[in-house]
Structure formats: structure tokens, C-alpha cells
N, C-alpha and C. Protein backbone atom coordinates (compact mmCIF):
# COMPACT_ATOMS: atom_id res chain seq x y z
N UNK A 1 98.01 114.92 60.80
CA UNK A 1 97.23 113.72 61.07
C UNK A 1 95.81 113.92 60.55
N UNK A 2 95.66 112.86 60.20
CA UNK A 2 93.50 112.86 59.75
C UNK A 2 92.74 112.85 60.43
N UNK A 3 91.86 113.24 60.79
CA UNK A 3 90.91 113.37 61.69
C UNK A 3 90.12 111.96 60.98
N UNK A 4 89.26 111.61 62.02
CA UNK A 4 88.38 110.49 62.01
C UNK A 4 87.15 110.52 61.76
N UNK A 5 86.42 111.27 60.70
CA UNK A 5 85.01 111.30 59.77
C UNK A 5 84.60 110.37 60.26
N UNK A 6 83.28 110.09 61.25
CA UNK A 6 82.68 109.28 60.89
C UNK A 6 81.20 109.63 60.42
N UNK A 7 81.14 108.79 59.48
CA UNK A 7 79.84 108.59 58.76
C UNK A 7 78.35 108.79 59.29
N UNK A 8 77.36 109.09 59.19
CA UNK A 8 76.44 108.57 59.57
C UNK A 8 75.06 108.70 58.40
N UNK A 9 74.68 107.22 58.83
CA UNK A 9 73.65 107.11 57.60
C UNK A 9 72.26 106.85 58.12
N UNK A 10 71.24 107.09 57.55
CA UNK A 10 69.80 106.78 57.60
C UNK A 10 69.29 105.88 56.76
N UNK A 11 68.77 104.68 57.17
CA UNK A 11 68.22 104.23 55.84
C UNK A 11 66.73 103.48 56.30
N UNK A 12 66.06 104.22 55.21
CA UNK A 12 64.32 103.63 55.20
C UNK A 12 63.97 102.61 54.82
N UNK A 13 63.74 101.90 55.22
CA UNK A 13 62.56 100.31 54.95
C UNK A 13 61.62 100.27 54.65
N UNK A 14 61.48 99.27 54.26
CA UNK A 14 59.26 98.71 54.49
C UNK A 14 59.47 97.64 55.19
N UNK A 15 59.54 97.56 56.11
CA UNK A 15 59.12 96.29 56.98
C UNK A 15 60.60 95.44 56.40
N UNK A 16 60.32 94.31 56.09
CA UNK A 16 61.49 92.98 55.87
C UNK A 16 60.86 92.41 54.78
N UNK A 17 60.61 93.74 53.86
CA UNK A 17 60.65 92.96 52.19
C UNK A 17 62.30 92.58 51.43
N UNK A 18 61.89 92.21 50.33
CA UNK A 18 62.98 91.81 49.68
C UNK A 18 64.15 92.90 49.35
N UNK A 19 63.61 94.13 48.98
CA UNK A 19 64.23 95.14 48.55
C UNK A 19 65.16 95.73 49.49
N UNK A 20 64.69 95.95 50.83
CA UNK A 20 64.88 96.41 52.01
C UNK A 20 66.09 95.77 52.94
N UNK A 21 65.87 94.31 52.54
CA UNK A 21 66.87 93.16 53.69
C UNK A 21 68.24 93.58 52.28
N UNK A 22 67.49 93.40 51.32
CA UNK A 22 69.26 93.82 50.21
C UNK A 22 70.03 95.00 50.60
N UNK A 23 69.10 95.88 50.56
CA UNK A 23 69.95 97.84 51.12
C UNK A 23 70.31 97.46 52.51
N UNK A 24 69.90 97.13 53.12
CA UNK A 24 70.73 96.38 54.56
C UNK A 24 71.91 95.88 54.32
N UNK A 25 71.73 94.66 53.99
CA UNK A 25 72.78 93.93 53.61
C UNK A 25 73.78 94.65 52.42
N UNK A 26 73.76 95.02 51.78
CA UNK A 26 74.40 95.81 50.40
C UNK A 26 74.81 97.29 51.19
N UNK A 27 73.97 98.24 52.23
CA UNK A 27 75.18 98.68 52.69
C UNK A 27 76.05 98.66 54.18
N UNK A 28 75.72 97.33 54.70
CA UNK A 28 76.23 96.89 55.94
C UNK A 28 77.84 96.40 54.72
N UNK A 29 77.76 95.64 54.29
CA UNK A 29 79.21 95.35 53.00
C UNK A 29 79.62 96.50 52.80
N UNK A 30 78.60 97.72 51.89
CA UNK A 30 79.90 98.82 51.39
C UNK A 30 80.28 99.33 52.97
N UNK A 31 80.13 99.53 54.10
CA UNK A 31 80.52 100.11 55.13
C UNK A 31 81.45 99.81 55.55
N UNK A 32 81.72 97.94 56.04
CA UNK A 32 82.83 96.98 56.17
C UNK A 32 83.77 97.68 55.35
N UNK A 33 83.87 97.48 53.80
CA UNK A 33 84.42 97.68 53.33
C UNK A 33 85.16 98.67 52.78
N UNK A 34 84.74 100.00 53.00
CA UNK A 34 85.17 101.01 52.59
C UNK A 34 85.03 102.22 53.62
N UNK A 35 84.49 102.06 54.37
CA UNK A 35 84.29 102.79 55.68
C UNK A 35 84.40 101.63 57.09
N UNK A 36 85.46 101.02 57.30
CA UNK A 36 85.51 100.21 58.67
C UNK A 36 85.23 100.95 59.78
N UNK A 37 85.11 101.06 60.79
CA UNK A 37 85.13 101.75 62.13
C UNK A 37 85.02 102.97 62.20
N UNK A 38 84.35 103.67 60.64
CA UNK A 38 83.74 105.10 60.83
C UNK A 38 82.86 105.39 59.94
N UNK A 39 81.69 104.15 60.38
CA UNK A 39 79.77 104.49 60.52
C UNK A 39 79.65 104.07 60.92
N UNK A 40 78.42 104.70 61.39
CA UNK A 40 76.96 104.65 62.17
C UNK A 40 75.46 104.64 61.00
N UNK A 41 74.84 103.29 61.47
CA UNK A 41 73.59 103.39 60.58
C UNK A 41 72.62 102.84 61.26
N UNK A 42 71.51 103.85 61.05
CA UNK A 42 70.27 103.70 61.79
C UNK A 42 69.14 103.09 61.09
N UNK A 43 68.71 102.71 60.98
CA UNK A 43 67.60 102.08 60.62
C UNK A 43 66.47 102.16 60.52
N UNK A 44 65.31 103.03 59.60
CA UNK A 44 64.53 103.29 59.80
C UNK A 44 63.42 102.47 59.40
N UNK A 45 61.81 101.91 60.14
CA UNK A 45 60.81 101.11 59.21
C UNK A 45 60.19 102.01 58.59
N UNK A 46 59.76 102.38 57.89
CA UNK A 46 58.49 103.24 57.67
C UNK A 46 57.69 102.53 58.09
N UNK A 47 57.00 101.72 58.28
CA UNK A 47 55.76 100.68 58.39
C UNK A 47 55.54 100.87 59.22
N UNK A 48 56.47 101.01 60.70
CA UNK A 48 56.29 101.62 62.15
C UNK A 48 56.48 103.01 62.45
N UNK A 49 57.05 103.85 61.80
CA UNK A 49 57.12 104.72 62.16
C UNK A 49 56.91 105.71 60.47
N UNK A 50 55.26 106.01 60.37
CA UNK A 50 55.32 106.38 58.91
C UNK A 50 55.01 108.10 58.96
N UNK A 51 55.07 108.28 60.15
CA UNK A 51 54.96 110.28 60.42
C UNK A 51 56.59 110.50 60.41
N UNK A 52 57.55 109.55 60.97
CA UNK A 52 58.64 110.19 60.82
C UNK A 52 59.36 110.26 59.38
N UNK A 53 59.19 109.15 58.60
CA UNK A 53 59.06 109.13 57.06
C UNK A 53 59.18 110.30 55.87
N UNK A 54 57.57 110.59 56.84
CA UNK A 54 57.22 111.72 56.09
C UNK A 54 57.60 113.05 56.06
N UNK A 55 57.41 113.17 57.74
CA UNK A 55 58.45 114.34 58.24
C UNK A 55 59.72 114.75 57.69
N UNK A 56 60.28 113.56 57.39
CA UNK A 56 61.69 113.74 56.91
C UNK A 56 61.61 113.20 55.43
N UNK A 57 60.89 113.18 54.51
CA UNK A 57 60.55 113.82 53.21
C UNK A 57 61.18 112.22 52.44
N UNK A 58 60.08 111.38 53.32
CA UNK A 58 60.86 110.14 52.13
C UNK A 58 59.71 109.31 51.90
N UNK A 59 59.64 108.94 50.53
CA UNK A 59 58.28 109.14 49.63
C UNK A 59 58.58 107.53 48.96
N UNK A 60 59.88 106.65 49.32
CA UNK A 60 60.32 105.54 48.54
C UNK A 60 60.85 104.69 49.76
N UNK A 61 60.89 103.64 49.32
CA UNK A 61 61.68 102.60 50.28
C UNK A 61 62.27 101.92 49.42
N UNK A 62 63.63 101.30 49.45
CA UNK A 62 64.53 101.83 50.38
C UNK A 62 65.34 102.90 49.75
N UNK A 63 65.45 104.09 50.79
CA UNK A 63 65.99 105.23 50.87
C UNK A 63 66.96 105.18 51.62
N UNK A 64 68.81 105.92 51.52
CA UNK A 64 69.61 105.66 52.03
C UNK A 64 69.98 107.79 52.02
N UNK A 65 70.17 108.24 53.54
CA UNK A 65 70.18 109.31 53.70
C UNK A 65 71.45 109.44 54.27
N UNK A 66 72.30 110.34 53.19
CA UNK A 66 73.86 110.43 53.99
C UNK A 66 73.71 111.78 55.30
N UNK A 67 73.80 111.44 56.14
CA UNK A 67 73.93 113.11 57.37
C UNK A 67 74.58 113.54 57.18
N UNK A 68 76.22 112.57 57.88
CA UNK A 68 77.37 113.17 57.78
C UNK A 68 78.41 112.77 57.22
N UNK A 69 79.57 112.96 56.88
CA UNK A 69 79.79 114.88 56.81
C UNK A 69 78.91 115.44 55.36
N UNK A 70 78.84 116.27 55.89
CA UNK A 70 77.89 117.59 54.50
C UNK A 70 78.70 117.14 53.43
N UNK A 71 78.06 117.26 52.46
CA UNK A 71 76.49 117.83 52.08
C UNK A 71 75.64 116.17 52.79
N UNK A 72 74.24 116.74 52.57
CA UNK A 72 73.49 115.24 52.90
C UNK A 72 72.85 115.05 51.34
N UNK A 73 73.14 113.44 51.41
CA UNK A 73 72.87 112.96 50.19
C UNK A 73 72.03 112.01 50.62
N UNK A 74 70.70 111.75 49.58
CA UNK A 74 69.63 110.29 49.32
C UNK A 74 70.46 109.43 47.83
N UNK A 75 70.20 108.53 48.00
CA UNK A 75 70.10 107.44 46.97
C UNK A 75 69.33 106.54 47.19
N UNK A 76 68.11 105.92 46.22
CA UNK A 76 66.72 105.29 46.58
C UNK A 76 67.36 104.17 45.27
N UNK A 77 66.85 103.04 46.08
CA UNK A 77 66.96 101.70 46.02
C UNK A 77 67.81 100.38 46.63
N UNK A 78 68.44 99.40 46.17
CA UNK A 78 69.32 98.29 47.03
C UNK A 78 70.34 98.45 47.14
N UNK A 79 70.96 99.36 46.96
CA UNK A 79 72.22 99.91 47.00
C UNK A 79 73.39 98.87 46.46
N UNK A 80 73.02 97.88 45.46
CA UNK A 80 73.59 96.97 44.85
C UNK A 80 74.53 96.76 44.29
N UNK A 81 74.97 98.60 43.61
CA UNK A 81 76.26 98.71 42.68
C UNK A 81 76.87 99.70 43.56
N UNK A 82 78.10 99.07 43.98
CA UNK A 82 78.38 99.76 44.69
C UNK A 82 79.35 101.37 44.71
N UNK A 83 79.77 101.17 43.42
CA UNK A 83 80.61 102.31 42.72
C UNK A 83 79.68 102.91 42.48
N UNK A 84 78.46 102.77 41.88
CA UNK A 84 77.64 103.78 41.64
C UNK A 84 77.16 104.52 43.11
N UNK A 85 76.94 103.62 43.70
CA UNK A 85 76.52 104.55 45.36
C UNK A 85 77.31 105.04 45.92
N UNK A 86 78.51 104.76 45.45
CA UNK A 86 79.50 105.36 46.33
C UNK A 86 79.62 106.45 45.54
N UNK A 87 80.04 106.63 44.49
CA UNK A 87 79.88 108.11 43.44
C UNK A 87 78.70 108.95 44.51
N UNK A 88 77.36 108.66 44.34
CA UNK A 88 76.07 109.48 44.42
C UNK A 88 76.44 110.04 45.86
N UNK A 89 76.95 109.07 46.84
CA UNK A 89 76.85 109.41 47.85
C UNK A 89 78.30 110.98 48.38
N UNK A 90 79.00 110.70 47.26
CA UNK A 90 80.28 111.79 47.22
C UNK A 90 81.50 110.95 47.86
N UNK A 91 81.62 109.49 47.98
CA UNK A 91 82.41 108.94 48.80
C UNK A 91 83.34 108.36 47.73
N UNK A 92 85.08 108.44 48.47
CA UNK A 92 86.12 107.76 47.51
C UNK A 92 86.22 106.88 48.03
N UNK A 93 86.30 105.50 47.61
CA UNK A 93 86.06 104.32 48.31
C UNK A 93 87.75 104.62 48.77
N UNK A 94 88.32 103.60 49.91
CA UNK A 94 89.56 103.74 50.62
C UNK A 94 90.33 103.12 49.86
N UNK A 95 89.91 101.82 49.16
CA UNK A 95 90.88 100.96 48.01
C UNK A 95 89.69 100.06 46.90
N UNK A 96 90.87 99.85 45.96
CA UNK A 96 90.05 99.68 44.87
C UNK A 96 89.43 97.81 45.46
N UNK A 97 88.13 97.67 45.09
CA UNK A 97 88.09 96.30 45.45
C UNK A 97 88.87 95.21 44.24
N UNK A 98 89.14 94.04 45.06
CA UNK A 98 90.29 92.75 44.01
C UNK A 98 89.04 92.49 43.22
């Protein structure tokens, strides 16, 4: 039997610019879609919280931080194409999209 990976992601903002509401939205879709019912994604502003940002070494918005499972992977920008993020991120999507 498979065990149940679930995901967990970080992803950095600026506030509710344009760039930011897309990587939201662009990977709230790849998640639905290729990861259903195993992620978790947190949400980070920088704008409110810009020591934790830094602390945790992120210099761009929007930044998408894979935790789990290892390795941890960034990919910086809208996360728009989604084969390409899914490559960077080390993920086989579950089925090919129609």
C-alpha cells in the first residue's frame, strides 16, 4: 500500500499585488489538481511579517518553498506554467492534464 505524502508548501507574497493573487491562485489549481487531499499551504506576507522573510532567506516575491517531502525546493514567480513548476519542484504530476 502507499503511504499518504502530504505536501507542504510555503509561499511568499507582497501584500495582494498582481503577481502574488496569480501564485495563489496558480498554485491553489496545481494542488486541486495534481495533489488533491495531500497539501498544506501556508501563506506567507512579507509586508507583515518582513524579519520572518528574511530569516528564512527570501529576497523575491512570489516565492514558493517546497518543505515536504525532501529535498526542499524554491521556485520564484506566478507559478503559471505548470509543468515547468512541477518539474522544478521534483513533482510527477498524478495524470496528464486533457
Amino acid at each position: 500500500m502507499i503511504s499518504r505524502i502530504v505536501f507542504k508548501f510555503r509561499l511568499y507574497v507582497a501584500g495582494g499585488t498582481q503577481n502574488s493573487a496569480a501564485a495563489v491562485a496558480n498554485l491553489t489549481a496545481l494542488c486541486r489538481s495534481h495533489l488533491p487531499d495531500l497539501h498544506h499551504i501556508d501563506i506567507v506576507d512579507v509586508l507583515r511579517e518582513p524579519k520572518r522573510a528574511l530569516a528564512d532567506g527570501i529576497f523575491m516575491t512570489p516565492t514558493l518553498v517546497k518543505l515536504t517531502p525532501h529535498p526542499t525546493r524554491k521556485v520564484v514567480g506566478t507559478l503559471s506554467q505548470t509543468k515547468v513548476v512541477l518539474e522544478a519542484l521534483g513533482l510527477e504530476p498524478l495524470h496528464e492534464p486533457e
